[in-house]
N, C-alpha and C. Protein backbone atom coordinates (compact mmCIF):
# COMPACT_ATOMS: atom_id res chain seq x y z
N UNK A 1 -84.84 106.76 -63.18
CA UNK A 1 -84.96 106.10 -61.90
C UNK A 1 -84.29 104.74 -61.98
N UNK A 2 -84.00 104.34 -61.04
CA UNK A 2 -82.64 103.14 -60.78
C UNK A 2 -83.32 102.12 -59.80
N UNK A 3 -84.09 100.97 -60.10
CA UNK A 3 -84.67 100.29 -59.30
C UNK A 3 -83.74 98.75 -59.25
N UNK A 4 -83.69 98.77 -57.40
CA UNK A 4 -82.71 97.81 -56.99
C UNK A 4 -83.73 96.49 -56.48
N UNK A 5 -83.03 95.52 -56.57
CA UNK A 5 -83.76 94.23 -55.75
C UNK A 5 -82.78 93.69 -54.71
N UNK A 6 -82.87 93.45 -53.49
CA UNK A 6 -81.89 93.11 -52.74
C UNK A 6 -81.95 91.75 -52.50
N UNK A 7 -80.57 91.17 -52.56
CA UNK A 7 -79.80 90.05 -52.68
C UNK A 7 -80.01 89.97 -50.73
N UNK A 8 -80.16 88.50 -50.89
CA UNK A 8 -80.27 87.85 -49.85
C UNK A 8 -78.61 87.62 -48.71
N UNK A 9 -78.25 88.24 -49.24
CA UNK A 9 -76.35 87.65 -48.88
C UNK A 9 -76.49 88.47 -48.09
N UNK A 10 -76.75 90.07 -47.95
CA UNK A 10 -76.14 90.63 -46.81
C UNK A 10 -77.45 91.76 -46.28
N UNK A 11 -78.56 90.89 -46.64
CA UNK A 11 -79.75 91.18 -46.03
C UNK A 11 -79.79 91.58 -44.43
N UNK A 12 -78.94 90.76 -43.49
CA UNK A 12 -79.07 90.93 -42.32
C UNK A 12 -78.07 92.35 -41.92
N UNK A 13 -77.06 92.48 -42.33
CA UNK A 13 -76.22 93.71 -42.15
C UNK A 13 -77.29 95.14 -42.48
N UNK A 14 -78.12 94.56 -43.58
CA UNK A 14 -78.55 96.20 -43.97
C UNK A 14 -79.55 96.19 -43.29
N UNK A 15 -80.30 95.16 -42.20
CA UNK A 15 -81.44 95.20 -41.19
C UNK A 15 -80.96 95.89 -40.16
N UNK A 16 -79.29 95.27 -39.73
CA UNK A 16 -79.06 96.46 -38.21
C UNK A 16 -78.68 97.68 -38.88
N UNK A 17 -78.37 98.07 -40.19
CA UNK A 17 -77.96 99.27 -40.29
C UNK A 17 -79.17 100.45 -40.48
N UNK A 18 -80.02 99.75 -40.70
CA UNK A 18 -81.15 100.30 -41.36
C UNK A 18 -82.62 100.22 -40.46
N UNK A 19 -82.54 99.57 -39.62
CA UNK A 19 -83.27 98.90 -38.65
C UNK A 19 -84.69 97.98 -39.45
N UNK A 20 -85.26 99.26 -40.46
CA UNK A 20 -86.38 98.56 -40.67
C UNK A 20 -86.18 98.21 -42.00
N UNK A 21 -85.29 97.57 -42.60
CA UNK A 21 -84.64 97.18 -43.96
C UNK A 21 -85.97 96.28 -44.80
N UNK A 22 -85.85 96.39 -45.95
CA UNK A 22 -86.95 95.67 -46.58
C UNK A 22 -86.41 94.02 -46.74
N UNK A 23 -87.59 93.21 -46.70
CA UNK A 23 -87.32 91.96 -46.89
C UNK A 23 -87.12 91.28 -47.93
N UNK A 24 -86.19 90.45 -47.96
CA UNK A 24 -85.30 89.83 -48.88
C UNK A 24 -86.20 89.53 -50.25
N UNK A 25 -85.77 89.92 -51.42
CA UNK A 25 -86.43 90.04 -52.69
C UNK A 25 -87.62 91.66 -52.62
N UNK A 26 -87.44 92.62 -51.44
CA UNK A 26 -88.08 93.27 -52.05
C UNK A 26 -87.29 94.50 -52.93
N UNK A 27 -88.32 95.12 -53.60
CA UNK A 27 -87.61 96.27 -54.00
C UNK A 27 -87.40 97.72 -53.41
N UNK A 28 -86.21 98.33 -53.75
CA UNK A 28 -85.83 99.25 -53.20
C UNK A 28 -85.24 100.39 -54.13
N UNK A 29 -85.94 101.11 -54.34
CA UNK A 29 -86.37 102.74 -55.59
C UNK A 29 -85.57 103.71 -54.96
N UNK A 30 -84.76 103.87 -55.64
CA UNK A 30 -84.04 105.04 -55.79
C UNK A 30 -83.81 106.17 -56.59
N UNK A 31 -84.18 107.46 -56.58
CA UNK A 31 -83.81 108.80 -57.68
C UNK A 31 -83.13 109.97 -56.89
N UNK A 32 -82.63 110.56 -57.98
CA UNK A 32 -81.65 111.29 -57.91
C UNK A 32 -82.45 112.61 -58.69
N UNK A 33 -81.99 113.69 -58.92
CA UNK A 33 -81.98 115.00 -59.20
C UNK A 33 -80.88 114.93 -60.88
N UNK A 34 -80.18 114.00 -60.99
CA UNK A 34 -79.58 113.63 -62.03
C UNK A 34 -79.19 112.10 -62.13
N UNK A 35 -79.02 111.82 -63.63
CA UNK A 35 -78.72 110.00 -64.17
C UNK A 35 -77.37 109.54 -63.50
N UNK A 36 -77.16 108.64 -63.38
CA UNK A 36 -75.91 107.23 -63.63
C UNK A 36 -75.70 107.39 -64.81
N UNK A 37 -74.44 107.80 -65.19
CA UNK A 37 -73.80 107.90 -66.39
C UNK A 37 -73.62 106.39 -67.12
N UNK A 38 -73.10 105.45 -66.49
CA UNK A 38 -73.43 104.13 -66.95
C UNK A 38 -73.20 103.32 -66.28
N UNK A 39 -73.54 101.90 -65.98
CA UNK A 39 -73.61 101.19 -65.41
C UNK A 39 -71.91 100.17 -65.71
N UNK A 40 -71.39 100.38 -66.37
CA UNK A 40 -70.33 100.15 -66.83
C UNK A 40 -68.75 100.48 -65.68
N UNK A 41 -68.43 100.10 -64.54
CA UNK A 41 -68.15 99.96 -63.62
C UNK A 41 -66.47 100.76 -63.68
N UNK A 42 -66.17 100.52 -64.66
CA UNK A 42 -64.92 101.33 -65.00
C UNK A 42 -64.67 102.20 -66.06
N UNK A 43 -65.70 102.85 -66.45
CA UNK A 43 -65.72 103.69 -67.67
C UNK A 43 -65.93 105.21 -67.04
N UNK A 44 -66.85 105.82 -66.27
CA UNK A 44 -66.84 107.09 -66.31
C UNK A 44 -66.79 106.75 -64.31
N UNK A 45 -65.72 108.10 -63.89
CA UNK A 45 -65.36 107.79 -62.34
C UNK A 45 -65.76 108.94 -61.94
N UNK A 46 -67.18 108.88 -61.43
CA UNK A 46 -67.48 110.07 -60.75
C UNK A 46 -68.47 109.81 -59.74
N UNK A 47 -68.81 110.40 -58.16
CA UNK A 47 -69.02 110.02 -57.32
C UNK A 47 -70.63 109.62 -56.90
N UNK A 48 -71.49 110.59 -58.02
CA UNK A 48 -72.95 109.74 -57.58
C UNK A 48 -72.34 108.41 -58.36
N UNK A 49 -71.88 107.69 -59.58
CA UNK A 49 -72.39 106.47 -60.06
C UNK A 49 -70.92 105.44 -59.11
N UNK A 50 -70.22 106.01 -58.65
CA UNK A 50 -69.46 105.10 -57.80
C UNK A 50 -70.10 105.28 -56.19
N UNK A 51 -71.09 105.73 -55.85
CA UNK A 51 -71.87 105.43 -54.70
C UNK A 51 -72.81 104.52 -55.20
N UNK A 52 -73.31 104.57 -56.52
CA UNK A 52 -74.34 103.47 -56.80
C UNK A 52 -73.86 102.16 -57.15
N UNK A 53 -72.60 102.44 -57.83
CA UNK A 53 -72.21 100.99 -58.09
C UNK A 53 -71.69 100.47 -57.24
N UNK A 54 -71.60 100.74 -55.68
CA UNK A 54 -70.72 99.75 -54.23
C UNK A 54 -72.00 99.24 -54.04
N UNK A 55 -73.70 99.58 -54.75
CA UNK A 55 -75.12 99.13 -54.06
C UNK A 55 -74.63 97.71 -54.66
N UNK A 56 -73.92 97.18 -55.94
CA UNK A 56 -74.14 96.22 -56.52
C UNK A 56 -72.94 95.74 -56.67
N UNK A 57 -71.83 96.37 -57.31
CA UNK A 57 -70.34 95.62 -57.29
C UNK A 57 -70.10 95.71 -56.14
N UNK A 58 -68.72 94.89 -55.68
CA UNK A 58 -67.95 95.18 -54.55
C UNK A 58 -66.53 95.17 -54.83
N UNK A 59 -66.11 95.50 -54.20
CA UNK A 59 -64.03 95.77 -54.33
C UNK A 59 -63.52 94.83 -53.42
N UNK A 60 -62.17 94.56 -53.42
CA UNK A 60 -61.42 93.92 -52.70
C UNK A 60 -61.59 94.04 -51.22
N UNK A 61 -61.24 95.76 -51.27
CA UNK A 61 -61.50 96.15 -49.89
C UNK A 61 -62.46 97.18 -49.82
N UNK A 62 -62.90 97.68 -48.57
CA UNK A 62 -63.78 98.84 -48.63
C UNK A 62 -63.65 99.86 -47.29
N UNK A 63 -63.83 100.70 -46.86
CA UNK A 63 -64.03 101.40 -45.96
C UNK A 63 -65.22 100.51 -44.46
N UNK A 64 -64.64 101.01 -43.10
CA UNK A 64 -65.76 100.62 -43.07
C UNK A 64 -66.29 101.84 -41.82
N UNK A 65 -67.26 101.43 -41.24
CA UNK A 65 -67.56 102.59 -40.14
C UNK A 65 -66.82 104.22 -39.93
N UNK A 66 -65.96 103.83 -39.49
CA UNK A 66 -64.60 104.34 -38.96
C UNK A 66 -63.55 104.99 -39.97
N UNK A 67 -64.02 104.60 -40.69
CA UNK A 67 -63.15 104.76 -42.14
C UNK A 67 -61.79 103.77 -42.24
N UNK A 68 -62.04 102.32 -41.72
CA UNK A 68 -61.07 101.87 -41.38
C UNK A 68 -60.85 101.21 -42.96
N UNK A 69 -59.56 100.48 -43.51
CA UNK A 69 -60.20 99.15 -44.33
C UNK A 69 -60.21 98.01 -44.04
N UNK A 70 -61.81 97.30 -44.42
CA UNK A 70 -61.38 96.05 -44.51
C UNK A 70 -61.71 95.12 -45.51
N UNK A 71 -61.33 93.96 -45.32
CA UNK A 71 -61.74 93.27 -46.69
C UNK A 71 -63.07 93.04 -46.57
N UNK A 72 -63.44 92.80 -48.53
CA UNK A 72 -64.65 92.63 -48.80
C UNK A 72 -64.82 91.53 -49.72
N UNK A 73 -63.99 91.20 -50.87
CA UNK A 73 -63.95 90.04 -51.32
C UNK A 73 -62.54 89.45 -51.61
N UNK A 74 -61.63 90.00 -50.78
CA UNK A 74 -60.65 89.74 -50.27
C UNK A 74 -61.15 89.21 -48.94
N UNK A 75 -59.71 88.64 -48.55
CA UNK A 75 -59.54 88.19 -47.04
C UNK A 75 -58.26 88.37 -46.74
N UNK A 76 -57.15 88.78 -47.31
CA UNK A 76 -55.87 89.09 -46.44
C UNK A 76 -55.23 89.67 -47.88
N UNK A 77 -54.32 90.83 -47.46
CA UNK A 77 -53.08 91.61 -48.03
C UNK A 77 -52.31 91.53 -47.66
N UNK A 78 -51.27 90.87 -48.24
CA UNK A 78 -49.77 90.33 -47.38
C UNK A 78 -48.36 91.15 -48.90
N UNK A 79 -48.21 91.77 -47.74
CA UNK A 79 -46.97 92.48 -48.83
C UNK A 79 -45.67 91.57 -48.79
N UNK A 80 -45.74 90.63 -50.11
CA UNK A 80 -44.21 90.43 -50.06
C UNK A 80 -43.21 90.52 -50.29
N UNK A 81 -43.07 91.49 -50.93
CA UNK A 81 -41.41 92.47 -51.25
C UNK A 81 -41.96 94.05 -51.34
N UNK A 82 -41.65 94.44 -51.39
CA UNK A 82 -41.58 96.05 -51.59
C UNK A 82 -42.66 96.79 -52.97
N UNK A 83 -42.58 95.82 -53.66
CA UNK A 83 -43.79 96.05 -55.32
C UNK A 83 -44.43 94.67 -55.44
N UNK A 84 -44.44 93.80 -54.58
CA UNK A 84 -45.17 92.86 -55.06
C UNK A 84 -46.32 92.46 -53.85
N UNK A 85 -47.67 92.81 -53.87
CA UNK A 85 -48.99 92.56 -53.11
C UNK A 85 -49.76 91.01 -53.22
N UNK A 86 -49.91 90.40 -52.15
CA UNK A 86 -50.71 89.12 -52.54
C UNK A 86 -51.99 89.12 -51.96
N UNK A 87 -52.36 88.85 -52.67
CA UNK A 87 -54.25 89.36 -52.47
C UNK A 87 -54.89 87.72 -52.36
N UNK A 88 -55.65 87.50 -50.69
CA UNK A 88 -56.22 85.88 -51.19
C UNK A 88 -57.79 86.72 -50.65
N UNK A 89 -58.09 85.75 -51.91
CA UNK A 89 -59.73 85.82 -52.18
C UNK A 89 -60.85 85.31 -51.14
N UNK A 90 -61.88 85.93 -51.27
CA UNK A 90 -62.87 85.13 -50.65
C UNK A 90 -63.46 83.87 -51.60
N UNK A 91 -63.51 83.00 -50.51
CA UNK A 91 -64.50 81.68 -51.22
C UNK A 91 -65.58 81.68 -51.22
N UNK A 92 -66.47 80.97 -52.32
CA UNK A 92 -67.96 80.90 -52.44
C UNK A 92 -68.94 82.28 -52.44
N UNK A 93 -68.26 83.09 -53.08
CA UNK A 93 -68.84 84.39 -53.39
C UNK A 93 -69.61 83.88 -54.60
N UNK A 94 -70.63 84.47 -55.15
CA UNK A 94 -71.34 84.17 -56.42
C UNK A 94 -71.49 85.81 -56.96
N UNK A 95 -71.57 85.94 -58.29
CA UNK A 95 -72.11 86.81 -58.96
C UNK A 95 -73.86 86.84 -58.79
N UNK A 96 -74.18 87.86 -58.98
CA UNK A 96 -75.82 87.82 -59.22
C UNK A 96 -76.44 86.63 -60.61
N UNK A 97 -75.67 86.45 -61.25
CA UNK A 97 -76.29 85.13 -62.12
C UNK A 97 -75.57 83.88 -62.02
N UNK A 98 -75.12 83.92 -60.52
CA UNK A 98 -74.52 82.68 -60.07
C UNK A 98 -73.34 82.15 -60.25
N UNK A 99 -72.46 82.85 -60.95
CA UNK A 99 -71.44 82.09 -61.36
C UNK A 99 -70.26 82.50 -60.34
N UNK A 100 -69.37 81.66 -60.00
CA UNK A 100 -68.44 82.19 -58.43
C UNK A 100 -67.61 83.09 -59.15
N UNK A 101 -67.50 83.95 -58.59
CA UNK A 101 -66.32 84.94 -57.80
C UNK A 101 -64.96 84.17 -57.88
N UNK A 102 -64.08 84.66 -58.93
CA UNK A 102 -62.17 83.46 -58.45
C UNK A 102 -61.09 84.57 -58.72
N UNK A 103 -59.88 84.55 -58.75
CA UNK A 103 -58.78 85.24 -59.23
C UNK A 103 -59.26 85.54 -60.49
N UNK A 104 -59.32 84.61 -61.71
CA UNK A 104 -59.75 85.15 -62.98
C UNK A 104 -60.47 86.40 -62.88
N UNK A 105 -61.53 86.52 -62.49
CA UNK A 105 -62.15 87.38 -62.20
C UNK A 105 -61.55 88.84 -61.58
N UNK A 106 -61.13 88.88 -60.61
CA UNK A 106 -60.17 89.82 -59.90
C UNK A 106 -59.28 90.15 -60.86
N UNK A 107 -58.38 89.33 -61.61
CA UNK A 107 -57.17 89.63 -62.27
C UNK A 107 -58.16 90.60 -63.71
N UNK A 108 -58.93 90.15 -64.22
CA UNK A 108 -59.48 90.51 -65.45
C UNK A 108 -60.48 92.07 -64.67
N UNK A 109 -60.80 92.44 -64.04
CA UNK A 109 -61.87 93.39 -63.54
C UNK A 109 -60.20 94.77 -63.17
N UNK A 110 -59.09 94.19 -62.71
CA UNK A 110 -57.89 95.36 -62.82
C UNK A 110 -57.62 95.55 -63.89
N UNK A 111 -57.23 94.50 -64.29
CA UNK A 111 -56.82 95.09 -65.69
C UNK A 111 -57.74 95.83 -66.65
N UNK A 112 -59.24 95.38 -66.07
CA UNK A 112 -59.80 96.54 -67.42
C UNK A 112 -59.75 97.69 -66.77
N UNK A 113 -59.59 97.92 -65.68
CA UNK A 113 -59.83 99.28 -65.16
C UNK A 113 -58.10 100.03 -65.18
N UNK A 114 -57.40 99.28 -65.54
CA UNK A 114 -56.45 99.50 -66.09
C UNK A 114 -56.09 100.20 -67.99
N UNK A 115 -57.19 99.90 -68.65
CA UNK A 115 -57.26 99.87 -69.88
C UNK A 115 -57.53 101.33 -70.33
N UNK A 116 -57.50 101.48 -71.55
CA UNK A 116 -56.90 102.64 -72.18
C UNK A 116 -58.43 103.11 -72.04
N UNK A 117 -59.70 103.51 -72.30
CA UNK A 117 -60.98 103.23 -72.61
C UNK A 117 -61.54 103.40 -70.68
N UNK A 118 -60.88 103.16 -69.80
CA UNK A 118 -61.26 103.03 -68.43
C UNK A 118 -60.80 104.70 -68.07
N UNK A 119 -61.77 105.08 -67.12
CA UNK A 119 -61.53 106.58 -66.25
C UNK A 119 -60.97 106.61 -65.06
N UNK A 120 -60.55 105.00 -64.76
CA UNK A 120 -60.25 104.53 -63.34
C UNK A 120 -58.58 104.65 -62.99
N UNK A 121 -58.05 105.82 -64.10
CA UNK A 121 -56.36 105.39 -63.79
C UNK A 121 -55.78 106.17 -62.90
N UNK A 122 -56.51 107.49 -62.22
CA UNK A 122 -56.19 107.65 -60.65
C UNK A 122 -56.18 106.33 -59.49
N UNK A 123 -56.82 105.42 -59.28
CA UNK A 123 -56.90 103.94 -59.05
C UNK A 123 -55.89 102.80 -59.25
N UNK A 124 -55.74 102.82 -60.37
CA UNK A 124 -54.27 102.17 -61.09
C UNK A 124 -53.36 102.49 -61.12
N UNK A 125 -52.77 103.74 -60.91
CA UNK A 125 -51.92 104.36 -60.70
C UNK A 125 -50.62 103.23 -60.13
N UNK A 126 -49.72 103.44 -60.76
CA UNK A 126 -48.27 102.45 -60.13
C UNK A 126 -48.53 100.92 -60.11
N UNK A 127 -49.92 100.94 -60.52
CA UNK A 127 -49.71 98.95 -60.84
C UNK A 127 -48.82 98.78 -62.26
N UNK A 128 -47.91 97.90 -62.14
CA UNK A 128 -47.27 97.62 -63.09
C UNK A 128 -48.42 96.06 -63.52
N UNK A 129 -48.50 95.29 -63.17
CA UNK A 129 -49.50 94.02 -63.45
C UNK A 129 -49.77 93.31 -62.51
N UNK A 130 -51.01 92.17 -62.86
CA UNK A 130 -51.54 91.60 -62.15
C UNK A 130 -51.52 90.26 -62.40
N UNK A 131 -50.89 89.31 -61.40
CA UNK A 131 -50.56 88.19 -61.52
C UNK A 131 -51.18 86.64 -60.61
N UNK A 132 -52.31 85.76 -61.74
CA UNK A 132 -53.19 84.89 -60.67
C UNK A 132 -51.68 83.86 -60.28
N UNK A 133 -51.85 83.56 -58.91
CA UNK A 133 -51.33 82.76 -58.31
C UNK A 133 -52.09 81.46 -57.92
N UNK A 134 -53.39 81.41 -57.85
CA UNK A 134 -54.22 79.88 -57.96
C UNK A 134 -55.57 80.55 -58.21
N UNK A 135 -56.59 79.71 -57.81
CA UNK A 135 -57.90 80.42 -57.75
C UNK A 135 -58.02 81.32 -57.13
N UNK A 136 -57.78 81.21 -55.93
CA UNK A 136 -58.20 82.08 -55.14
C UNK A 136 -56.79 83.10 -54.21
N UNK A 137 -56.18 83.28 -55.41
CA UNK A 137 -54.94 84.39 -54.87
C UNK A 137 -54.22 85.10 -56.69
N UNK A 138 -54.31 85.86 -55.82
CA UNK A 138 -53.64 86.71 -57.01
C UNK A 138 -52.71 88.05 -56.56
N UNK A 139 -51.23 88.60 -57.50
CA UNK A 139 -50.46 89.22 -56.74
C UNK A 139 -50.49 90.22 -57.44
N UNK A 140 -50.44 91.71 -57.19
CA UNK A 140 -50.19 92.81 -57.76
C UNK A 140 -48.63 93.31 -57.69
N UNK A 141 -48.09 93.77 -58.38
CA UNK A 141 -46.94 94.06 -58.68
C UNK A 141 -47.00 95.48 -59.16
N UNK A 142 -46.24 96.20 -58.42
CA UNK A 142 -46.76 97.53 -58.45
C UNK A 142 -44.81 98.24 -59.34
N UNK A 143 -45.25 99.29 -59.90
CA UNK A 143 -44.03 99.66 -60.47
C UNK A 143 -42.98 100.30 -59.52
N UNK A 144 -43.34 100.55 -58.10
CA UNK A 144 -42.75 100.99 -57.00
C UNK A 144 -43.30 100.62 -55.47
N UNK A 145 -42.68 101.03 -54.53
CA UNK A 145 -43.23 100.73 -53.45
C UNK A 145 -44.75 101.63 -52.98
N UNK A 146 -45.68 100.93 -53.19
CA UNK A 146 -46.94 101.98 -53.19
C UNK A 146 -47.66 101.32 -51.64
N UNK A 147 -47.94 102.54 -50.83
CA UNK A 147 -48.31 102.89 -49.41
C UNK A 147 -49.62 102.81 -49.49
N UNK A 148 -50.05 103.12 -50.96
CA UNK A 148 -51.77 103.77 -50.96
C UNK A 148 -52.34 102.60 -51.92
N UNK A 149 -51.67 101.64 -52.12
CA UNK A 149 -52.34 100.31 -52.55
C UNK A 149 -53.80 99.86 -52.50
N UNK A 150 -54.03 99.56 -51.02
CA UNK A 150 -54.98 98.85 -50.59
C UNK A 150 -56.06 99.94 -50.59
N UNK A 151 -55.93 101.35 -49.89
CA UNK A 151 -56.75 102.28 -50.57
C UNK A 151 -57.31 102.92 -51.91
N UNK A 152 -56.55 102.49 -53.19
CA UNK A 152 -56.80 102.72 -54.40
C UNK A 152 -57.69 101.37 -54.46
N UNK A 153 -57.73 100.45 -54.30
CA UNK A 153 -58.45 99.54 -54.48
C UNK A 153 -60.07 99.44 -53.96
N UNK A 154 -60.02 100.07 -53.08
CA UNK A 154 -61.40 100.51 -52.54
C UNK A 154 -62.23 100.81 -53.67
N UNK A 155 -61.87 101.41 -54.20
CA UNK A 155 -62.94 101.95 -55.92
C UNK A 155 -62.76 101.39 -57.37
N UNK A 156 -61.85 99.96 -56.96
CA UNK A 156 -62.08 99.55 -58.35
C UNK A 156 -63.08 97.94 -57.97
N UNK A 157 -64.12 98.01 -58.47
CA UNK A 157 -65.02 96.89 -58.17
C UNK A 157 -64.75 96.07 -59.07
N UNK A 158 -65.13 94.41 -58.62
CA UNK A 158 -65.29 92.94 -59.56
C UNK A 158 -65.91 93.25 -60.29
N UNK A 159 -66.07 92.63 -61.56
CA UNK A 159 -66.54 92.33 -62.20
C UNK A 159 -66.29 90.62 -63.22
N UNK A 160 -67.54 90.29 -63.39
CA UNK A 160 -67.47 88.43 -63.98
C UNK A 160 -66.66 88.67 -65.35
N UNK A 161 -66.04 87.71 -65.10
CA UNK A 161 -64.65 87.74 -66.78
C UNK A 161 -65.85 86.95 -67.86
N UNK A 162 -66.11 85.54 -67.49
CA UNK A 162 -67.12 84.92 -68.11
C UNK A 162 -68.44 86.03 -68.50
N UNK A 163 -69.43 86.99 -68.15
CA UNK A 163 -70.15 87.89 -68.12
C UNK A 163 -69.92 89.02 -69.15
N UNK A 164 -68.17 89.16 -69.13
CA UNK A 164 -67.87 90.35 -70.00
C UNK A 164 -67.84 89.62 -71.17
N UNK A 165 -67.02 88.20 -71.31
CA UNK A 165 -66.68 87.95 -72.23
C UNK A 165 -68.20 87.72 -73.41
N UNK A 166 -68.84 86.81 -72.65
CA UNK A 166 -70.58 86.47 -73.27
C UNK A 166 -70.91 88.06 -73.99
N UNK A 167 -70.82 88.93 -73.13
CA UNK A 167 -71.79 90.27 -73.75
C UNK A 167 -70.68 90.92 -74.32
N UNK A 168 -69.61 90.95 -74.47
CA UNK A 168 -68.96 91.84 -75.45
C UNK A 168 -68.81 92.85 -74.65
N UNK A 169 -68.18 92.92 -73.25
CA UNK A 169 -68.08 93.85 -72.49
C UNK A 169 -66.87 94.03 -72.57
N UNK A 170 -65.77 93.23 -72.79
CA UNK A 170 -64.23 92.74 -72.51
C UNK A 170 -63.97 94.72 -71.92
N UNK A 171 -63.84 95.30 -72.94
CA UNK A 171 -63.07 96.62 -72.45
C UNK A 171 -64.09 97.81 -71.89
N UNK A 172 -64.38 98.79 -71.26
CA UNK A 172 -65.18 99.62 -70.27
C UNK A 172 -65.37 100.10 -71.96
N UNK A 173 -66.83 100.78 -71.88
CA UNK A 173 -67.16 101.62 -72.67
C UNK A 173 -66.62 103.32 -72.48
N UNK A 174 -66.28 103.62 -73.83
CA UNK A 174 -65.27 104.46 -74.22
C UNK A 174 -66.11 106.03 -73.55
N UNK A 175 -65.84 106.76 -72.71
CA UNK A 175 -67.02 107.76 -72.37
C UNK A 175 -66.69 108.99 -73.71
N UNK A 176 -65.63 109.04 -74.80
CA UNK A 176 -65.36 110.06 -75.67
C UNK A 176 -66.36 109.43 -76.76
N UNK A 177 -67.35 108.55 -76.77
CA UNK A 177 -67.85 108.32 -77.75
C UNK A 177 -69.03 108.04 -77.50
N UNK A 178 -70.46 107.88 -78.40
CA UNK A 178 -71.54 107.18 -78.10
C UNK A 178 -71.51 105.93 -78.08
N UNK A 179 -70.31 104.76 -78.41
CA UNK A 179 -70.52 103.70 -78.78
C UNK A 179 -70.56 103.22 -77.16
N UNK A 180 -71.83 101.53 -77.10
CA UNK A 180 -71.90 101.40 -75.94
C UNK A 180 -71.75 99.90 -75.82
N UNK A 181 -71.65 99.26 -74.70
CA UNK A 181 -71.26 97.81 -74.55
C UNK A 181 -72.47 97.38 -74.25
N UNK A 182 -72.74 96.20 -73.30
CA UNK A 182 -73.65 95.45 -72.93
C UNK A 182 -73.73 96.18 -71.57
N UNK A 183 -72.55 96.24 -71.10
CA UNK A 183 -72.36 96.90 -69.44
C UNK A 183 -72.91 98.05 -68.94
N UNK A 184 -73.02 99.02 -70.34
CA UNK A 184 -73.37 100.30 -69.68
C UNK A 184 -74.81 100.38 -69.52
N UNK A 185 -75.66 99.25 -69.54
CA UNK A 185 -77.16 99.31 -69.32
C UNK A 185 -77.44 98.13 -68.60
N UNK A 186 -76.35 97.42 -68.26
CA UNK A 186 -76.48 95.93 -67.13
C UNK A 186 -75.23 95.82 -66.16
N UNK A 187 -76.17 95.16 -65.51
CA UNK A 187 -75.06 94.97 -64.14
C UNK A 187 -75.09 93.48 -63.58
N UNK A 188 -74.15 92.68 -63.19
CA UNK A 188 -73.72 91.52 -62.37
C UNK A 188 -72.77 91.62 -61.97
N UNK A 189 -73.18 91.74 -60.42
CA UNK A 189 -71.93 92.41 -59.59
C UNK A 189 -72.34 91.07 -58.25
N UNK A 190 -71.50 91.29 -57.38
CA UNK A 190 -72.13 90.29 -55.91
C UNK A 190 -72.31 91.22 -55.12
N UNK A 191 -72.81 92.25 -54.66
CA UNK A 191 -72.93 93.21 -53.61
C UNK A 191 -74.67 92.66 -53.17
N UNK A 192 -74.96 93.60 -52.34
CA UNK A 192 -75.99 93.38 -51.78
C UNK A 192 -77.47 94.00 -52.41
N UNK A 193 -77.33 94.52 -53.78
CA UNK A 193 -78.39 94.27 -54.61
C UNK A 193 -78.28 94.05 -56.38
N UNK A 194 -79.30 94.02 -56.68
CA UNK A 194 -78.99 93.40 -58.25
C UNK A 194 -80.01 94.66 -59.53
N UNK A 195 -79.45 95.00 -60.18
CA UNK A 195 -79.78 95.62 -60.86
C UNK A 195 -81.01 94.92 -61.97
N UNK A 196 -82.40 95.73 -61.41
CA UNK A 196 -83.47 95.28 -61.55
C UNK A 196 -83.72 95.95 -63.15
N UNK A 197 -84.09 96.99 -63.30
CA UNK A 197 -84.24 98.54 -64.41
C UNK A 197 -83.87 99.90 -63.97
């Protein structure tokens, strides 16, 4: 069982969606018929634990109603050449243990899902690299002209660079092995709840 605590940030969205949404700090219990393979955000890509992990990470962009996209900790995609994407960030985002949300962050959360050890390379697909342009912008450079950009991005969530680095998370835990990180049993993500137990 997977017990959530909800974050005060987007408390009011999940009141109209939900009408009778629980109040801020309560908890909210969730089970399944089968586990979350790990909590480890770019290691195993399969669709119950990437429905659970949008409860707590978030992505650049996301789907929304309609199936439209829009940004989520982004705020604008501006294509400026043909392989090169500029991504500007949202400000004053926090992680669940407070620490902000910047490019570092963004640039370090692709690239691991980029990494040899990550299940996320349907996702990555045609990024050649990822390049911070200040705090709060960073450019993707893709190995060709890619159409399905901003939609591959939908499923690769933030994650804190500072967070990985402290716990020895740096690279996704390997799913061909038992060996495990800090990540695959914790979570600090900024979404709208926080991984309680």
């Amino acid at each position: 069982m997977v017990c959530f605590v909800a974050s005060p940030r987007l408390l009011l969205s999940l009141i109209t969606a939900l009408v009778m949404a629980p109040a801020a700090g309560a908890t909210f219990k969730w089970t399944s018929a089968s586990d979350i393979p790990t909590w480890d955000i770019h290691s195993q890509n399969n669709a119950l634990a990437n429905g659970i992990h949008a409860a707590v990470y978030e992505s650049l962009f996301y789907y929304n109603r309609k199936f439209e996209i829009e940004p989520m900790l982004a705020t604008n995609f501006q294509q400026v050449t043909p392989t090169r994407v500029r991504i500007t960030l949202r400000q004053g985002v926090k992680f669940h243990d407070g620490a902000l949300f910047n490019a570092d962050d963004a640039k370090f959360s692709l690239e691991r899902a980029m990494s040899k050890t990550s299940n996320y390379g349907v996702y990555t697909q045609g990024i050649d690299r990822i390049l911070k342009v200040d705090e709060y912008t960073i450019d993707i450079v893709t190995k060709g002209p890619n159409p399905v950009l901003q939609r591959q991005l939908t499923e690769l969530r933030m994650m804190d660079l500072g967070w990985a680095e402290k716990n020895k998370s740096i690279e996704p835990k390997d799913s061909k092995t038992k060996d495990e990180n800090f990540a695959h049993r914790n979570a600090n993500g900024t979404g709208p709840f926080m991984l309680k137990s």
